[in-house]
PDB file of N, CA and C in Angstrom:
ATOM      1  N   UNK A   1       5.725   4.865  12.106  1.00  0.00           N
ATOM      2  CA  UNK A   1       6.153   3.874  11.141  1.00  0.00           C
ATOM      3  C   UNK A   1       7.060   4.563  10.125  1.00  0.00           C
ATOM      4  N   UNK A   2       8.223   4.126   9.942  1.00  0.00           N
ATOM      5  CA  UNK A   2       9.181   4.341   8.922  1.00  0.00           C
ATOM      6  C   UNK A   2       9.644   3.365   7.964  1.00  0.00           C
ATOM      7  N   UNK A   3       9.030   4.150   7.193  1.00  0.00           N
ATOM      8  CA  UNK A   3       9.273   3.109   5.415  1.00  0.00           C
ATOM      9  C   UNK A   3      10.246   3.437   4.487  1.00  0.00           C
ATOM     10  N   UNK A   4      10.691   2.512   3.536  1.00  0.00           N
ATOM     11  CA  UNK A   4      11.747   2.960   2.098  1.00  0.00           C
ATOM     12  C   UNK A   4      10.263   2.626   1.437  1.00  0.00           C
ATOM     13  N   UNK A   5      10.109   3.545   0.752  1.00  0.00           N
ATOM     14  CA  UNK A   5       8.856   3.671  -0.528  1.00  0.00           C
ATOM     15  C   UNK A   5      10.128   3.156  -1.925  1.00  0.00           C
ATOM     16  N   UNK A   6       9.297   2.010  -2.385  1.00  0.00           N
ATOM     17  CA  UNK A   6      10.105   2.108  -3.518  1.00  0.00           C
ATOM     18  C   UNK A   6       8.806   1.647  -4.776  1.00  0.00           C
ATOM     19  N   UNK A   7       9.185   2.602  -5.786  1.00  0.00           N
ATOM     20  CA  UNK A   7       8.546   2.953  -6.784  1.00  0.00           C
ATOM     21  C   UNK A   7       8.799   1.639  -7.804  1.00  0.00           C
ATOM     22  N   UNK A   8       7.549   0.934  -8.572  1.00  0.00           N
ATOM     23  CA  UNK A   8       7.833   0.073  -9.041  1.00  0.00           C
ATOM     24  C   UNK A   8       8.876  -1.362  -8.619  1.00  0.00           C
ATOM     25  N   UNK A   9       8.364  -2.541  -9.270  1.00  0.00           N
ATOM     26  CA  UNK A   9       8.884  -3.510  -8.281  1.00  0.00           C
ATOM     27  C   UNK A   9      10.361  -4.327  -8.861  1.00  0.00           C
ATOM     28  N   UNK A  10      10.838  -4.412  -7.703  1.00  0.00           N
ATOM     29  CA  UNK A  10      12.320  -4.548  -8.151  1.00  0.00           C
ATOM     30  C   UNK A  10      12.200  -6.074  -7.592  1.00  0.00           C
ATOM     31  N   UNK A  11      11.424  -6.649  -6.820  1.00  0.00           N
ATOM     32  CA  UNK A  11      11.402  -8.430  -6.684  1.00  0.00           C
ATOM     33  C   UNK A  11      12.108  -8.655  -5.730  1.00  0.00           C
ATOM     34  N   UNK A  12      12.791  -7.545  -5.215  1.00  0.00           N
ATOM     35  CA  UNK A  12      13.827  -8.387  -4.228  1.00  0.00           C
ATOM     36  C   UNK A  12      12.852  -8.213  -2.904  1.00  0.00           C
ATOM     37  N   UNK A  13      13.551  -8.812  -1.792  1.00  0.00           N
ATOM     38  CA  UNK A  13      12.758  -8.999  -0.298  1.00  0.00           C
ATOM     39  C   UNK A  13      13.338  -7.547   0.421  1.00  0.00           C
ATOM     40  N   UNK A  14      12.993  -7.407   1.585  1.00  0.00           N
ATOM     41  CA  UNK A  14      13.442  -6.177   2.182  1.00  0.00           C
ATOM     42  C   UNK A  14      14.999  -5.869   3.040  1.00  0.00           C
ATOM     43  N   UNK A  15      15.032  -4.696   2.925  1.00  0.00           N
ATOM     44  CA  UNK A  15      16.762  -5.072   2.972  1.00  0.00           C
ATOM     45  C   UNK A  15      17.016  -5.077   4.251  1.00  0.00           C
ATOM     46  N   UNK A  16      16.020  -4.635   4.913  1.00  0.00           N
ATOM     47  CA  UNK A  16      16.039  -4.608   6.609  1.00  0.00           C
ATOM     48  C   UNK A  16      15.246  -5.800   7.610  1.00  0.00           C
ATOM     49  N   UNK A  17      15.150  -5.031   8.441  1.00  0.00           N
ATOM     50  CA  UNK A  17      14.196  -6.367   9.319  1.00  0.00           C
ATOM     51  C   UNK A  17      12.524  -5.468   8.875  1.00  0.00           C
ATOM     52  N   UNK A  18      11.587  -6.171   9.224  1.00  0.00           N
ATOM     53  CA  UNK A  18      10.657  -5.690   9.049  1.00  0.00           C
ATOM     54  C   UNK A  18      10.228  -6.772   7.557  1.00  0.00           C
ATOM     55  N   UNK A  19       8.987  -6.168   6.916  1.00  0.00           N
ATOM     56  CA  UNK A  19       7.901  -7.166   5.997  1.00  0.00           C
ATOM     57  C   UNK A  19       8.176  -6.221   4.767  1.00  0.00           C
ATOM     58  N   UNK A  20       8.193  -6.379   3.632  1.00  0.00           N
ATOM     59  CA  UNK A  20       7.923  -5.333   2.553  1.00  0.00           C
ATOM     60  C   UNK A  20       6.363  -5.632   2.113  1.00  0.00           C
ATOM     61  N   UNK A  21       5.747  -4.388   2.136  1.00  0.00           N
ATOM     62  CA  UNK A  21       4.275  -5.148   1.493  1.00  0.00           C
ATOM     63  C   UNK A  21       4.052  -4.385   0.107  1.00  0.00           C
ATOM     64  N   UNK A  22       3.829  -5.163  -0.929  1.00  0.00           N
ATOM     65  CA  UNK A  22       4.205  -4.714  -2.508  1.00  0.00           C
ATOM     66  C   UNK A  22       2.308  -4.665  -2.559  1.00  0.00           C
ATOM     67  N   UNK A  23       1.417  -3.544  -3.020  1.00  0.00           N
ATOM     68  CA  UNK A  23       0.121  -3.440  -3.695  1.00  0.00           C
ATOM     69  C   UNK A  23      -0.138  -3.227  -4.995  1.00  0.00           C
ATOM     70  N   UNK A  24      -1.129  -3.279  -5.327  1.00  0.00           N
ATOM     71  CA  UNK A  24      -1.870  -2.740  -6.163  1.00  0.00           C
ATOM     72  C   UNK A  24      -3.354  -2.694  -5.929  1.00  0.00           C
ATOM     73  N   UNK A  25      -3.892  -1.960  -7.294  1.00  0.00           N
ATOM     74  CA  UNK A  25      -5.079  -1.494  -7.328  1.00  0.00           C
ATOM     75  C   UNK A  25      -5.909  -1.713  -8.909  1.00  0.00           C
ATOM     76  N   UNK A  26      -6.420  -2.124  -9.253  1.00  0.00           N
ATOM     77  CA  UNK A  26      -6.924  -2.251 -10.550  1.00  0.00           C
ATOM     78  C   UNK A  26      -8.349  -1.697 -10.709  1.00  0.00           C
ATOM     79  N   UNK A  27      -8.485  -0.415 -11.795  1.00  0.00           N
ATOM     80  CA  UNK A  27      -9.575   0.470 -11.988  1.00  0.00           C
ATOM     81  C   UNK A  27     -10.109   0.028 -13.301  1.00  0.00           C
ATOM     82  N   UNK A  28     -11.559   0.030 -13.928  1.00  0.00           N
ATOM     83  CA  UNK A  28     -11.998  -0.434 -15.107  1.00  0.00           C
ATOM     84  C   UNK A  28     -13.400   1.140 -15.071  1.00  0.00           C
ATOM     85  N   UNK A  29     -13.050   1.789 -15.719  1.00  0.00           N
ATOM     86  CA  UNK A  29     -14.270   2.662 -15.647  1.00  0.00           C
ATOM     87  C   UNK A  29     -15.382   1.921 -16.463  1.00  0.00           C
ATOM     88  N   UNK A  30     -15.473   0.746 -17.098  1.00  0.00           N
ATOM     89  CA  UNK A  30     -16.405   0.404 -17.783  1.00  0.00           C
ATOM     90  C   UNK A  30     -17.059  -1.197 -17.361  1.00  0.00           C
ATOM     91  N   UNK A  31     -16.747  -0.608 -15.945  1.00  0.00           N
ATOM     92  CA  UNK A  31     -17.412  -2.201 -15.131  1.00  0.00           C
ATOM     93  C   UNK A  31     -17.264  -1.639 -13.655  1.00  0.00           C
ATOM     94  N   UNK A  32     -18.014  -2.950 -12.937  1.00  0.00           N
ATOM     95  CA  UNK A  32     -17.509  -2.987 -11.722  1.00  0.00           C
ATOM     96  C   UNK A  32     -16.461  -3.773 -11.283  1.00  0.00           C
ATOM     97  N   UNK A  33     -15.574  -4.571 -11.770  1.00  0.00           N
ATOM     98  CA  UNK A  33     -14.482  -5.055 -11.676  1.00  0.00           C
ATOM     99  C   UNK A  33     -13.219  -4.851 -11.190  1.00  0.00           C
ATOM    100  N   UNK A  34     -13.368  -3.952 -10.152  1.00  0.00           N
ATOM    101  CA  UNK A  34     -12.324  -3.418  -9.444  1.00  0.00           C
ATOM    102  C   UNK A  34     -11.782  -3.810  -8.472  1.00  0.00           C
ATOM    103  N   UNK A  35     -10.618  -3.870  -8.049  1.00  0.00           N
ATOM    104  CA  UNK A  35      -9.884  -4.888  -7.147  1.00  0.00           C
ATOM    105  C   UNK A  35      -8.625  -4.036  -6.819  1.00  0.00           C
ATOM    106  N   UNK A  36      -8.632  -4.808  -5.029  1.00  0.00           N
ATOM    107  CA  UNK A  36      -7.222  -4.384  -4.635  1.00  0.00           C
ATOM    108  C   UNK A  36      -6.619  -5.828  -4.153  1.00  0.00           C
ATOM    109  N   UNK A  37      -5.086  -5.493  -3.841  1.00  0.00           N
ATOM    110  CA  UNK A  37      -4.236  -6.474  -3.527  1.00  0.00           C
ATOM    111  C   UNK A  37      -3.179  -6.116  -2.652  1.00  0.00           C
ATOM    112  N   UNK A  38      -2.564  -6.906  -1.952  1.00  0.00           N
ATOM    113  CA  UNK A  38      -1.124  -6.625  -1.277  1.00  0.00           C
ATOM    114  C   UNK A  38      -1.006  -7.935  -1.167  1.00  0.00           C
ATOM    115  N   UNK A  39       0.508  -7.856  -1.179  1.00  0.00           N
ATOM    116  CA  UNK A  39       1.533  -8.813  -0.699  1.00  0.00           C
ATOM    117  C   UNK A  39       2.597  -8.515   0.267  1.00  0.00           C
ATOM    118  N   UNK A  40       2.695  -9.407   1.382  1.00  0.00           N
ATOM    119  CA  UNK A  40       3.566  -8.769   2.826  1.00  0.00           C
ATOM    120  C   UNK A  40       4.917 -10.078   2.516  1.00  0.00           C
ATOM    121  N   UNK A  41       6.240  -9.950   2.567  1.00  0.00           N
ATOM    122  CA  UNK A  41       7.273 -10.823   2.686  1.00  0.00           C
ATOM    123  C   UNK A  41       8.234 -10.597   3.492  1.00  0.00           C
ATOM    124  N   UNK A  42       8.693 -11.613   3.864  1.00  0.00           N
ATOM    125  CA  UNK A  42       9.809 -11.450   4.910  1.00  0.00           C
ATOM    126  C   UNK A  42      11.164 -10.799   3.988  1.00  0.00           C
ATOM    127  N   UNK A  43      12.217 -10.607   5.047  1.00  0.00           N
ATOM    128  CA  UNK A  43      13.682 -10.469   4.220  1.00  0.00           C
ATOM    129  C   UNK A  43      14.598 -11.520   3.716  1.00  0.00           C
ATOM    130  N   UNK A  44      13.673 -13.016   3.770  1.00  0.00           N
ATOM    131  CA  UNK A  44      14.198 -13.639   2.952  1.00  0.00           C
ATOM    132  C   UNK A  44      13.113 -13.660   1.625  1.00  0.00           C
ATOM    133  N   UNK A  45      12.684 -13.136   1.715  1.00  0.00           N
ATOM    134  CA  UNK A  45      11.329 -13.120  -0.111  1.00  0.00           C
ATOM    135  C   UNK A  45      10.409 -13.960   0.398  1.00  0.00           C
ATOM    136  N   UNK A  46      10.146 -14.818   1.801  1.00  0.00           N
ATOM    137  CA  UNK A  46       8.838 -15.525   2.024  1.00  0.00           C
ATOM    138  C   UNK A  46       7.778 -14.721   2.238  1.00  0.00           C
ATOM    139  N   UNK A  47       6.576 -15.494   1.317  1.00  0.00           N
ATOM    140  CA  UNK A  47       5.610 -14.607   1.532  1.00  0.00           C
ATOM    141  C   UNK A  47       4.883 -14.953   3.016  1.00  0.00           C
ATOM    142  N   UNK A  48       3.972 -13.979   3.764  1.00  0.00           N
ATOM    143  CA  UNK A  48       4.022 -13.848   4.845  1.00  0.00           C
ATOM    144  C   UNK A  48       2.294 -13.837   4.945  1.00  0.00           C
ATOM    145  N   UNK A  49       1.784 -13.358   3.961  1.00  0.00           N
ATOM    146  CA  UNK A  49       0.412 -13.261   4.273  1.00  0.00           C
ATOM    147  C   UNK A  49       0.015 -11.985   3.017  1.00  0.00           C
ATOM    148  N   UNK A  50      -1.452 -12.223   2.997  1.00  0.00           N
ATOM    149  CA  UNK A  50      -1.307 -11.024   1.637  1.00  0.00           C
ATOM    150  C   UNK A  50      -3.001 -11.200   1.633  1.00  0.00           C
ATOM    151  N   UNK A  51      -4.086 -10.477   0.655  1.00  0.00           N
ATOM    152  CA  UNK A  51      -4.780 -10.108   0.370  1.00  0.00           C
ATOM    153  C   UNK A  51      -5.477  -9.706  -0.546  1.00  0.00           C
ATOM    154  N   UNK A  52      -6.282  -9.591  -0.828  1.00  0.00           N
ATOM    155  CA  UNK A  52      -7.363  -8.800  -2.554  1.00  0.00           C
ATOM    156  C   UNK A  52      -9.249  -8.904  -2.108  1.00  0.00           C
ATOM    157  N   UNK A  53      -9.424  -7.946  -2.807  1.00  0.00           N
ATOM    158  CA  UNK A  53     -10.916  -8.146  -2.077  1.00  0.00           C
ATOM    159  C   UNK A  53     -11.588  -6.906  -3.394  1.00  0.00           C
ATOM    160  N   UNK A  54     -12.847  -7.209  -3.933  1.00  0.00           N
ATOM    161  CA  UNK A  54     -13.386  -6.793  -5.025  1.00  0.00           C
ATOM    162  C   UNK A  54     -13.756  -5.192  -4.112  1.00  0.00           C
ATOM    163  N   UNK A  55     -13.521  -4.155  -4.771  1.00  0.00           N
ATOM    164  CA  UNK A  55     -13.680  -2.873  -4.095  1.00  0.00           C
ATOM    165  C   UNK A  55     -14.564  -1.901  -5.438  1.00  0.00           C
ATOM    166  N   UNK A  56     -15.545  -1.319  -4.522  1.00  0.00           N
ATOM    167  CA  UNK A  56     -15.741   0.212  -5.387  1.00  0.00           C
ATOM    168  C   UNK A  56     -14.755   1.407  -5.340  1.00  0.00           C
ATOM    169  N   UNK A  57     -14.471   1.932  -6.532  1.00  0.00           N
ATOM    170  CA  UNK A  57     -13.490   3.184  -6.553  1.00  0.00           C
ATOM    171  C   UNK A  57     -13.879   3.967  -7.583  1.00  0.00           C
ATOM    172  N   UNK A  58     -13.003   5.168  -7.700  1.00  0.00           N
ATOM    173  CA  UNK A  58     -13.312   6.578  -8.784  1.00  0.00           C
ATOM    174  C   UNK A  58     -12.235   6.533  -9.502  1.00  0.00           C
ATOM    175  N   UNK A  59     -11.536   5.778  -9.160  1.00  0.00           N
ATOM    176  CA  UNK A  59     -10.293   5.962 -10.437  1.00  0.00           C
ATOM    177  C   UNK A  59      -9.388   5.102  -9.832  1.00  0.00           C
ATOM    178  N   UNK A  60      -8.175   4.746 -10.616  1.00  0.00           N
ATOM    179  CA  UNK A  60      -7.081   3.825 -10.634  1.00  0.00           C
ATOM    180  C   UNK A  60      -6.104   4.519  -9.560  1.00  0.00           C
ATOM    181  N   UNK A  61      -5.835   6.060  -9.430  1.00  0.00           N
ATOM    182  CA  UNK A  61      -5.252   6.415  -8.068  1.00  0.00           C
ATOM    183  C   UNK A  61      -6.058   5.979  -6.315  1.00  0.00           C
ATOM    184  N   UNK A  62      -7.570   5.846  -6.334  1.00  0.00           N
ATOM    185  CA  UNK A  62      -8.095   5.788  -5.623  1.00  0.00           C
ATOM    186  C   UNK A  62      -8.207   4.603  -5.124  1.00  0.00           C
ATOM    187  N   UNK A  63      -8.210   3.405  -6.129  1.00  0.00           N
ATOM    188  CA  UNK A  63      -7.722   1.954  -5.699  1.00  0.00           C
ATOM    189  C   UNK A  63      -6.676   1.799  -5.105  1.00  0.00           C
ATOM    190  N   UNK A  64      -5.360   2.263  -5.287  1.00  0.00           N
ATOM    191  CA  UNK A  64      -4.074   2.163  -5.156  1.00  0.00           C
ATOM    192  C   UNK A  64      -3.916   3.290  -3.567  1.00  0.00           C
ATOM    193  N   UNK A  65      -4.851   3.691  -3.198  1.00  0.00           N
ATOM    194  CA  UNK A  65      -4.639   4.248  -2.103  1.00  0.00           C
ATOM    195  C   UNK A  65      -5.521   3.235  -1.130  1.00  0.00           C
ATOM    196  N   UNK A  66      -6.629   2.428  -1.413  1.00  0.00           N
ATOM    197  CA  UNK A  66      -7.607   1.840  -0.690  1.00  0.00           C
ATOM    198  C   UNK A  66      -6.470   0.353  -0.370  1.00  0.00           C
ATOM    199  N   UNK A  67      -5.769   0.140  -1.543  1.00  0.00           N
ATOM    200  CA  UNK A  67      -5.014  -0.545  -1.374  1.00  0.00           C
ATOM    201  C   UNK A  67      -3.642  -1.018  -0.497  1.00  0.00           C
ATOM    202  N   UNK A  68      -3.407   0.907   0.060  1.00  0.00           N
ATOM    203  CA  UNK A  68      -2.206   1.027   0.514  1.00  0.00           C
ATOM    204  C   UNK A  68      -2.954   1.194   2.079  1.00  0.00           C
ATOM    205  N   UNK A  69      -4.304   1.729   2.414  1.00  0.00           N
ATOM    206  CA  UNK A  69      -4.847   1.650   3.497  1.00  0.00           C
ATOM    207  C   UNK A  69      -5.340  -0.119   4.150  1.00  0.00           C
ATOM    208  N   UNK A  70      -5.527  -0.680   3.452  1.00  0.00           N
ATOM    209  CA  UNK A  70      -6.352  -2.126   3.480  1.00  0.00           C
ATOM    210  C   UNK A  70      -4.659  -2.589   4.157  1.00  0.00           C
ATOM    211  N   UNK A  71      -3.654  -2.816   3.596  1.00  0.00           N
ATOM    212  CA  UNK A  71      -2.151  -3.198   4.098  1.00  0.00           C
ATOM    213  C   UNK A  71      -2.024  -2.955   5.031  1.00  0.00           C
ATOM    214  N   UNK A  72      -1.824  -1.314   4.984  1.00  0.00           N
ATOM    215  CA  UNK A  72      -1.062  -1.103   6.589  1.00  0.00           C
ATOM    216  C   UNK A  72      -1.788  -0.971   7.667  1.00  0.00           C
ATOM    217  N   UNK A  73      -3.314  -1.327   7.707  1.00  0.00           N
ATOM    218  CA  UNK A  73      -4.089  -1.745   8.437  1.00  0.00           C
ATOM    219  C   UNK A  73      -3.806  -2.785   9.148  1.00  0.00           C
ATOM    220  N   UNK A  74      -3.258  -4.211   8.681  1.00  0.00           N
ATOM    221  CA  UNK A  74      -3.274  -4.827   9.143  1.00  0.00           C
ATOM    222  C   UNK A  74      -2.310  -4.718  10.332  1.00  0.00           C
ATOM    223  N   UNK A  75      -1.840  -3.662  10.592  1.00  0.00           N
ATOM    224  CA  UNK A  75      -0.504  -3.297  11.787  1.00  0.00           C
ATOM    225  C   UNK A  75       0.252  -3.890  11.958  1.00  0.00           C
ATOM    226  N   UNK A  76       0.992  -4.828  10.760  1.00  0.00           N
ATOM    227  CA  UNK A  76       2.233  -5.283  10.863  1.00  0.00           C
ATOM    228  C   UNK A  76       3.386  -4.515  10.602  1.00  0.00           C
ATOM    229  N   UNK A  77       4.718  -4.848  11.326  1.00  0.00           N
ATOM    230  CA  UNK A  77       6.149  -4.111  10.825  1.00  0.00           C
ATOM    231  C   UNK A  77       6.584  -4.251   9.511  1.00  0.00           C
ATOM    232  N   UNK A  78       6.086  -3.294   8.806  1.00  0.00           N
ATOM    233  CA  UNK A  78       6.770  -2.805   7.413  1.00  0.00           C
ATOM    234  C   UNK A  78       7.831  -1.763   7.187  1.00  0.00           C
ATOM    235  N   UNK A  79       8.422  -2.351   6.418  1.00  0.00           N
ATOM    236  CA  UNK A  79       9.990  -1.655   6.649  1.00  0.00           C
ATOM    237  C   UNK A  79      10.137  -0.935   4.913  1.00  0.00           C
ATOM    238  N   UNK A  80       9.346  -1.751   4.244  1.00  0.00           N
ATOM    239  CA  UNK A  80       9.320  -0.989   2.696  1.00  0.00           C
ATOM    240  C   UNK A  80       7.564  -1.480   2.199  1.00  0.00           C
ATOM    241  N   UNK A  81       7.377  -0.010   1.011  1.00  0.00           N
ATOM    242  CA  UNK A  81       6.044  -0.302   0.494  1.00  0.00           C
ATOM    243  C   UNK A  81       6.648  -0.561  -0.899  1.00  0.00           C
ATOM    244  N   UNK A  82       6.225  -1.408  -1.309  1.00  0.00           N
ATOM    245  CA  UNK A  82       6.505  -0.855  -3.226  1.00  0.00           C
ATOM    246  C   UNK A  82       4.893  -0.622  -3.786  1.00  0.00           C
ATOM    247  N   UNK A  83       4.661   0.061  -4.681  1.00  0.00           N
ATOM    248  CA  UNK A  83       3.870   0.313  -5.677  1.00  0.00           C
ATOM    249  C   UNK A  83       4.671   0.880  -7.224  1.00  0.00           C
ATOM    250  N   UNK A  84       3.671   0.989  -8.405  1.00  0.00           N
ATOM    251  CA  UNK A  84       3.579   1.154  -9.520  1.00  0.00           C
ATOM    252  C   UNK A  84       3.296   2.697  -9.616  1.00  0.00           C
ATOM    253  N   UNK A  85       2.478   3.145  -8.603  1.00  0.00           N
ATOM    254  CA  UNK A  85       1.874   4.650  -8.954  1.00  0.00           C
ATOM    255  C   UNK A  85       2.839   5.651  -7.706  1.00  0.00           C
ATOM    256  N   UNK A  86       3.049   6.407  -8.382  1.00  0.00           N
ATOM    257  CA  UNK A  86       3.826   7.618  -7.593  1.00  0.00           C
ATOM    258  C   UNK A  86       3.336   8.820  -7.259  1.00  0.00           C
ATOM    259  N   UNK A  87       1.783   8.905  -7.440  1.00  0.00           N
ATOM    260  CA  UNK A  87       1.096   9.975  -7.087  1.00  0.00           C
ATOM    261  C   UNK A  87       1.076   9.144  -5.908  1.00  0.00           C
ATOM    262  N   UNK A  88       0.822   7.432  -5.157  1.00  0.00           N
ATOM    263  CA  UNK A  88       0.499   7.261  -3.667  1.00  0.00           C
ATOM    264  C   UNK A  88       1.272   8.199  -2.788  1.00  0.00           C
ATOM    265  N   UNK A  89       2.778   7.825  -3.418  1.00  0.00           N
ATOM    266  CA  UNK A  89       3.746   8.292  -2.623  1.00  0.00           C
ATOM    267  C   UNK A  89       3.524   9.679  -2.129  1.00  0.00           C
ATOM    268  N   UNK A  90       3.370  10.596  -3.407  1.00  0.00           N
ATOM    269  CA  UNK A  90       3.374  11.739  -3.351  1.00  0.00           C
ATOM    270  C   UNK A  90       2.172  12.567  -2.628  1.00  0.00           C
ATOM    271  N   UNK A  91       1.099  11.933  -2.599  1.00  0.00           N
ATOM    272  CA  UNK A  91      -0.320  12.340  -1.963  1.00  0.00           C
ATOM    273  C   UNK A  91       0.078  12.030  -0.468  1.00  0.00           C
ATOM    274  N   UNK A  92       0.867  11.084   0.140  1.00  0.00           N
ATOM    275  CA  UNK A  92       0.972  11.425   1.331  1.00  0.00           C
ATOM    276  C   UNK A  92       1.441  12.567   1.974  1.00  0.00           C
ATOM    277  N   UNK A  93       2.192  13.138   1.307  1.00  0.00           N
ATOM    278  CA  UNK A  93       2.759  14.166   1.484  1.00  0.00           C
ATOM    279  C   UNK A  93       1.902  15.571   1.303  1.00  0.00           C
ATOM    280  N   UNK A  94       1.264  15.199  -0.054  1.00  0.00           N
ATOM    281  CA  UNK A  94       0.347  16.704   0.089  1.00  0.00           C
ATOM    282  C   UNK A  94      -1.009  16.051  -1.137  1.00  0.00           C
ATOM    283  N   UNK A  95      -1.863  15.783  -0.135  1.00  0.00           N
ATOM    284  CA  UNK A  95      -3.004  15.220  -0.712  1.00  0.00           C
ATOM    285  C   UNK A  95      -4.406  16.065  -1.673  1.00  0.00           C
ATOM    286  N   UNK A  96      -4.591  16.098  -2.802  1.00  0.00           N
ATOM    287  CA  UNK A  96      -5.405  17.010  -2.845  1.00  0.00           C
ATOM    288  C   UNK A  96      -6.668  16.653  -2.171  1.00  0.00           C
ATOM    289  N   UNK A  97      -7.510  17.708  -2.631  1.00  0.00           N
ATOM    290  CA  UNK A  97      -9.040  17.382  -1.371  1.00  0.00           C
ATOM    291  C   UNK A  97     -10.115  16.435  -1.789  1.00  0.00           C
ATOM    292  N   UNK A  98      -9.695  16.313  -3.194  1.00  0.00           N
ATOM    293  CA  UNK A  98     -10.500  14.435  -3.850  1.00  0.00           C
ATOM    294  C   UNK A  98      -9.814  13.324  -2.824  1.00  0.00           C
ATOM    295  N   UNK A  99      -8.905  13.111  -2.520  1.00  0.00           N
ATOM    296  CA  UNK A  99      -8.125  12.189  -2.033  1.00  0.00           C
ATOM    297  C   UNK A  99      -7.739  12.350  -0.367  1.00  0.00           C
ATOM    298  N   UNK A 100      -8.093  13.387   0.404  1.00  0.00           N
ATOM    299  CA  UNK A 100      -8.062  13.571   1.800  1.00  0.00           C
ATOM    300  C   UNK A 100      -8.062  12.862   2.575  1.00  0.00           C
ATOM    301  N   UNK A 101      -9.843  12.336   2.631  1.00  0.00           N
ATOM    302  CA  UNK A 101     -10.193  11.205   3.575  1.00  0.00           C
ATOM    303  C   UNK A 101      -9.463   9.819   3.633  1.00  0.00           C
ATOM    304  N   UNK A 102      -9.449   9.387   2.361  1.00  0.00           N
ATOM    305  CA  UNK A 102      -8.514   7.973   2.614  1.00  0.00           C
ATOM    306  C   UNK A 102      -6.573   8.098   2.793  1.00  0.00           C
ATOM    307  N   UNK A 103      -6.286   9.361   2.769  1.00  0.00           N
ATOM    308  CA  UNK A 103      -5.018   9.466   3.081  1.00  0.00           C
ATOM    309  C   UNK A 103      -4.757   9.816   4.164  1.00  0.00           C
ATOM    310  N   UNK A 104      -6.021  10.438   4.735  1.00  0.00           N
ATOM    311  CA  UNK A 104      -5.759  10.306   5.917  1.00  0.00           C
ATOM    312  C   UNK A 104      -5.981   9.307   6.857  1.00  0.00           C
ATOM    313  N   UNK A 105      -6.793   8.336   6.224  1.00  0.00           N
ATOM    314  CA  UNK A 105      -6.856   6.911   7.226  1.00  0.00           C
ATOM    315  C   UNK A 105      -5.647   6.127   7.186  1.00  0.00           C
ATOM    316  N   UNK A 106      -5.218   6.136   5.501  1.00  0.00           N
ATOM    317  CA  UNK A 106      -4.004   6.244   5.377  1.00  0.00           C
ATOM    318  C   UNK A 106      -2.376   6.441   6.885  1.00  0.00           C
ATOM    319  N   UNK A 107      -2.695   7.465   6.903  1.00  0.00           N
ATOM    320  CA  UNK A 107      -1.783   8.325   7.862  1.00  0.00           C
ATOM    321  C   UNK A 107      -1.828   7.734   9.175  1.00  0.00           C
ATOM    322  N   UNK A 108      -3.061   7.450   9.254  1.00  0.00           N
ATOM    323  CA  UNK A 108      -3.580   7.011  10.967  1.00  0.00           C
ATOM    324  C   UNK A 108      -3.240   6.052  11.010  1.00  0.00           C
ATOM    325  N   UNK A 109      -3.266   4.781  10.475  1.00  0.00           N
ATOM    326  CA  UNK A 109      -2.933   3.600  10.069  1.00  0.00           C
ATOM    327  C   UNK A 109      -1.287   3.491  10.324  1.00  0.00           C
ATOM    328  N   UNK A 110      -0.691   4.238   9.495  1.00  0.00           N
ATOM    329  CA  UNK A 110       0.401   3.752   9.207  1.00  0.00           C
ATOM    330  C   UNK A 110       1.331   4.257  10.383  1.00  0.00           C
ATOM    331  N   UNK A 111       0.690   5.099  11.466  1.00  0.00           N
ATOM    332  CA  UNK A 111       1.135   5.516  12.520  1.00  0.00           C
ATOM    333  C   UNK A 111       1.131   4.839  13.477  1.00  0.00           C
ATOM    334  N   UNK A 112       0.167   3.895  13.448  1.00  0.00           N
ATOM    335  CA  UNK A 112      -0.412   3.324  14.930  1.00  0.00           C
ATOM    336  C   UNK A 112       0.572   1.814  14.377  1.00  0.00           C
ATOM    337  N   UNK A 113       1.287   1.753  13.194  1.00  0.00           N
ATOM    338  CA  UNK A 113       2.031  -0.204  12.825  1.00  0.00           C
ATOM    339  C   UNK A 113       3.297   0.415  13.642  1.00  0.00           C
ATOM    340  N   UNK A 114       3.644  -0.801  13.844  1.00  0.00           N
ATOM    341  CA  UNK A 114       5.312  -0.943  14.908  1.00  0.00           C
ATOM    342  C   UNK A 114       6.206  -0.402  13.892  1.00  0.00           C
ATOM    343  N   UNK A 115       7.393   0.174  14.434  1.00  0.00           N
ATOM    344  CA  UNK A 115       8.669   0.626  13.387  1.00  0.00           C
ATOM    345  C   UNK A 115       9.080  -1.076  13.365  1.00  0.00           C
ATOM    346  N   UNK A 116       9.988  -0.832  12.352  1.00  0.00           N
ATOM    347  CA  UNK A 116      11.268  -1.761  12.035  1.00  0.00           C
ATOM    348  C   UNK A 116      11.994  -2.136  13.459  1.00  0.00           C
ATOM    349  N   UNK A 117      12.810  -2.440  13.936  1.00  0.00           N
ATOM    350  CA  UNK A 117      13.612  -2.820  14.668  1.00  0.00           C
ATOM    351  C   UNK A 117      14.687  -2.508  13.937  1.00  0.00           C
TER     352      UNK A 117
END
């Protein structure tokens, strides 16, 4: 799977063929109130299908990764991710060992979705 990661959301639809799926993750250390989300759209901005589901996490990076695993799970063609946090981006690349396991489901995931066309 080959993606344009784009950092923070710019609103527009994807510039290629393929789905853009835009997440988040919302952390409250002083509750259980924690939640993830995605949104999948076509390249005309229709939304396509999307998600949120109340989650346990350790921090606001750790949502935002459960978040980016829960998406590209679903093995659709994504052609761009957007998020808010730039450690996601960057932990794929070199994950510390708090963050391993889900980047690497992460990884597996995002290997086994169809490329773009």
């Amino acid at each position: 799977m080959v993606v344009k990661w784009i950092l923070m959301s710019n609103g527009f639809p994807p510039s290629s063929n393929g789905l853009k799926f835009n997440l988040d993750g919302s952390f409250n250390k002083n509750s259980l109130l924690n939640g993830i989300g995605g949104v999948f759209r076509n390249h005309e901005g229709t939304w396509i299908t999307g998600f949120y589901r109340k989650i346990r996490g350790i921090n606001h990076t750790h949502m935002e990764l459960q978040a980016l695993h829960e998406g590209v799970s679903y093995n659709l063609c994504i052609s761009e991710i957007e998020t808010d946090a730039s450690e996601v981006i960057n932990f794929l690349e070199q994950p510390p060992p708090l963050y391993a396991n889900i980047v690497n489901a992460c990884r597996s995931a995002m290997r086994k979705s169809p490329d773009p066309a």
